[in-house]
Protein backbone atom coordinates (compact mmCIF):
# COMPACT_ATOMS: atom_id res chain seq x y z
CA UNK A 1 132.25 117.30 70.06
CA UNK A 2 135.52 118.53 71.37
CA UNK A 3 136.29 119.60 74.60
CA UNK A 4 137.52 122.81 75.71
CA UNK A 5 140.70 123.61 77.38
CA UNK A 6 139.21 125.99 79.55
CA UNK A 7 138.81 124.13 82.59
CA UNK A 8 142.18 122.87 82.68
CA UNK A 9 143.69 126.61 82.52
CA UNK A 10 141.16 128.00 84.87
CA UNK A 11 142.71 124.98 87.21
CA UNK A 12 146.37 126.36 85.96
CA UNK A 13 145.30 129.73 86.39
CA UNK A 14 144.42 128.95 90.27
CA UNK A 15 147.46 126.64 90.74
CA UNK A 16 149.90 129.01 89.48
CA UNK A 17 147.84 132.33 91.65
CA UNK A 18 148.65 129.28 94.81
CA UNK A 19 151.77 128.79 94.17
CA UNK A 20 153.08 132.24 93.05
CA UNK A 21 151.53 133.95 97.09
CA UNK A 22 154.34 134.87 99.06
CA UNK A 23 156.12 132.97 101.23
CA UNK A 24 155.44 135.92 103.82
CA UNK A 25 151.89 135.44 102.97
CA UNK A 26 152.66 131.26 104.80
CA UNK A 27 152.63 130.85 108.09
CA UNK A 28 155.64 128.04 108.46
CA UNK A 29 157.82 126.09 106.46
CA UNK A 30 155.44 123.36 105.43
CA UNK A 31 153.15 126.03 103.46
CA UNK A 32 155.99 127.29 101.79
CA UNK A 33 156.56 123.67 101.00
CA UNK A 34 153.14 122.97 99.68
CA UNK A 35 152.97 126.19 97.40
CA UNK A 36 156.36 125.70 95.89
CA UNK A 37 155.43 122.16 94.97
CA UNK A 38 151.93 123.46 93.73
CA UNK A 39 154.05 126.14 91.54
CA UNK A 40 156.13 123.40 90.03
CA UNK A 41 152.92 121.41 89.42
CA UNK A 42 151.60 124.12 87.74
CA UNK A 43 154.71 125.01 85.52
CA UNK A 44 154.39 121.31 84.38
CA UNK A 45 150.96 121.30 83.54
CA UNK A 46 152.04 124.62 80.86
CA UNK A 47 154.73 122.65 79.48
CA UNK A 48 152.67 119.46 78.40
CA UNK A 49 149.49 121.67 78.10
CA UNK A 50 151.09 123.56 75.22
CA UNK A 51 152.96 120.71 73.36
CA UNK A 52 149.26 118.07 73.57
CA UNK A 53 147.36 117.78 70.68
CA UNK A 54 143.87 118.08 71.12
CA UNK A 55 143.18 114.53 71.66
CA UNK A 56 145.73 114.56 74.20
CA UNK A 57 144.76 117.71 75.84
CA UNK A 58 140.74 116.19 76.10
CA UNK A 59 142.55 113.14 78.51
CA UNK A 60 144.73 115.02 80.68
CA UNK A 61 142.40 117.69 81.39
CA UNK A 62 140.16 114.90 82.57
CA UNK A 63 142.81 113.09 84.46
CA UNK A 64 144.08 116.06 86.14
CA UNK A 65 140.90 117.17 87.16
CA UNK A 66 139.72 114.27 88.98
CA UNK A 67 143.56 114.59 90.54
CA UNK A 68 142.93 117.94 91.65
CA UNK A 69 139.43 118.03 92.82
CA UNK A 70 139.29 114.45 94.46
CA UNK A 71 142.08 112.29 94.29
CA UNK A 72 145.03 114.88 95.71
CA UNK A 73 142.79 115.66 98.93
CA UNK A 74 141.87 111.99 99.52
CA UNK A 75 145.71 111.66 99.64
CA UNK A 76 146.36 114.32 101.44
CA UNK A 77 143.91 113.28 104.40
CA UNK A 78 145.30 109.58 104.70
CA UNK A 79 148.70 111.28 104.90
CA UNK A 80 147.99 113.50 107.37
CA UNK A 81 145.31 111.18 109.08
CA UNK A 82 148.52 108.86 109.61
CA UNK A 83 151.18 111.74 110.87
CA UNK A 84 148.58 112.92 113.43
CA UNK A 85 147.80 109.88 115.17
CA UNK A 86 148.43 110.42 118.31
CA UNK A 87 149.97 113.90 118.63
CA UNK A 88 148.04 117.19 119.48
CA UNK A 89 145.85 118.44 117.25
CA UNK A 90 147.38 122.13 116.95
CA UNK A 91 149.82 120.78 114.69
CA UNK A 92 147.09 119.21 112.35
CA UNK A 93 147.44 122.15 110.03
CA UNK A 94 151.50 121.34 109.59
CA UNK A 95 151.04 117.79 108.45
CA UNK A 96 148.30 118.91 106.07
CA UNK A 97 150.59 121.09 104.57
CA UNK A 98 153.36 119.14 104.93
CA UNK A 99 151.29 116.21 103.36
CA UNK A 100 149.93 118.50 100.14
CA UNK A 101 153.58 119.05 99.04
CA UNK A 102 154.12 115.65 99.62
CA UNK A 103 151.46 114.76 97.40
CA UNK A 104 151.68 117.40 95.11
CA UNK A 105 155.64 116.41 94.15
CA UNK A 106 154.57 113.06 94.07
CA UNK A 107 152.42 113.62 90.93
CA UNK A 108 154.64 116.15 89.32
CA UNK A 109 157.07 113.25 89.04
CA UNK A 110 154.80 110.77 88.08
CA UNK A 111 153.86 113.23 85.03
CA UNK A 112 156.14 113.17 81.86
CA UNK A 113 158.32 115.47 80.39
CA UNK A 114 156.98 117.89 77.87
CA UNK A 115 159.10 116.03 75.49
CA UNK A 116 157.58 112.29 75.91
CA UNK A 117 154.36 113.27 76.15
CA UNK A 118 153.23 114.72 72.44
CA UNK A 119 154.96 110.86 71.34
């Protein structure tokens, strides 16, 4: 039985309606951070999306979605868990952006080009 591609471009679908809000729309720097990196993220995920076979599309959908559902936030906390030791709380919501773009370009590099990934 194969697997459908929808749940991977519902998850592009909502990365892409993240990353595309208005910087207006972010209250400081660090959102504006953390939605441009999400935009990038998603812009990868259409290149290799549309180059995979189907076989290849039925493994990244299921690595990416364990990324985006779990592991990105469990990332994202230790990050931010470590910035905020120590130092006020008001500015929690600063290092959890700041942390998401953090994380977020971290695993756009760690994915391949378009290119190497249909090899």
């Amino acid at each position: 039985m194969e697997l459908r591609p929808r749940p991977i471009l519902a998850a592009t679908a909502l990365a892409a309606m993240l990353g595309s809000m208005s910087p207006a729309m972010a209250v400081g720097p660090f959102e504006v951070r953390a939605d441009a990196a999400q935009s990038a993220l998603s812009e990868r995920y259409t290149q290799l999306w549309t180059s995979m076979t189907a076989q290849q599309r039925s493994h990244f959908s299921r690595t990416e979605r364990q990324w985006l559902h779990v592991t990105r936030w469990e990332e994202q906390r230790r990050c931010a868990d470590a910035l905020a030791s120590g130092v006020a709380t008001t500015r929690r919501a600063d290092f959890e952006a700041n942390c998401l773009a953090q994380v977020t370009l971290r695993r756009l590099q760690a994915l391949q080009p378009a290119s190497v990934a249909v090899r």
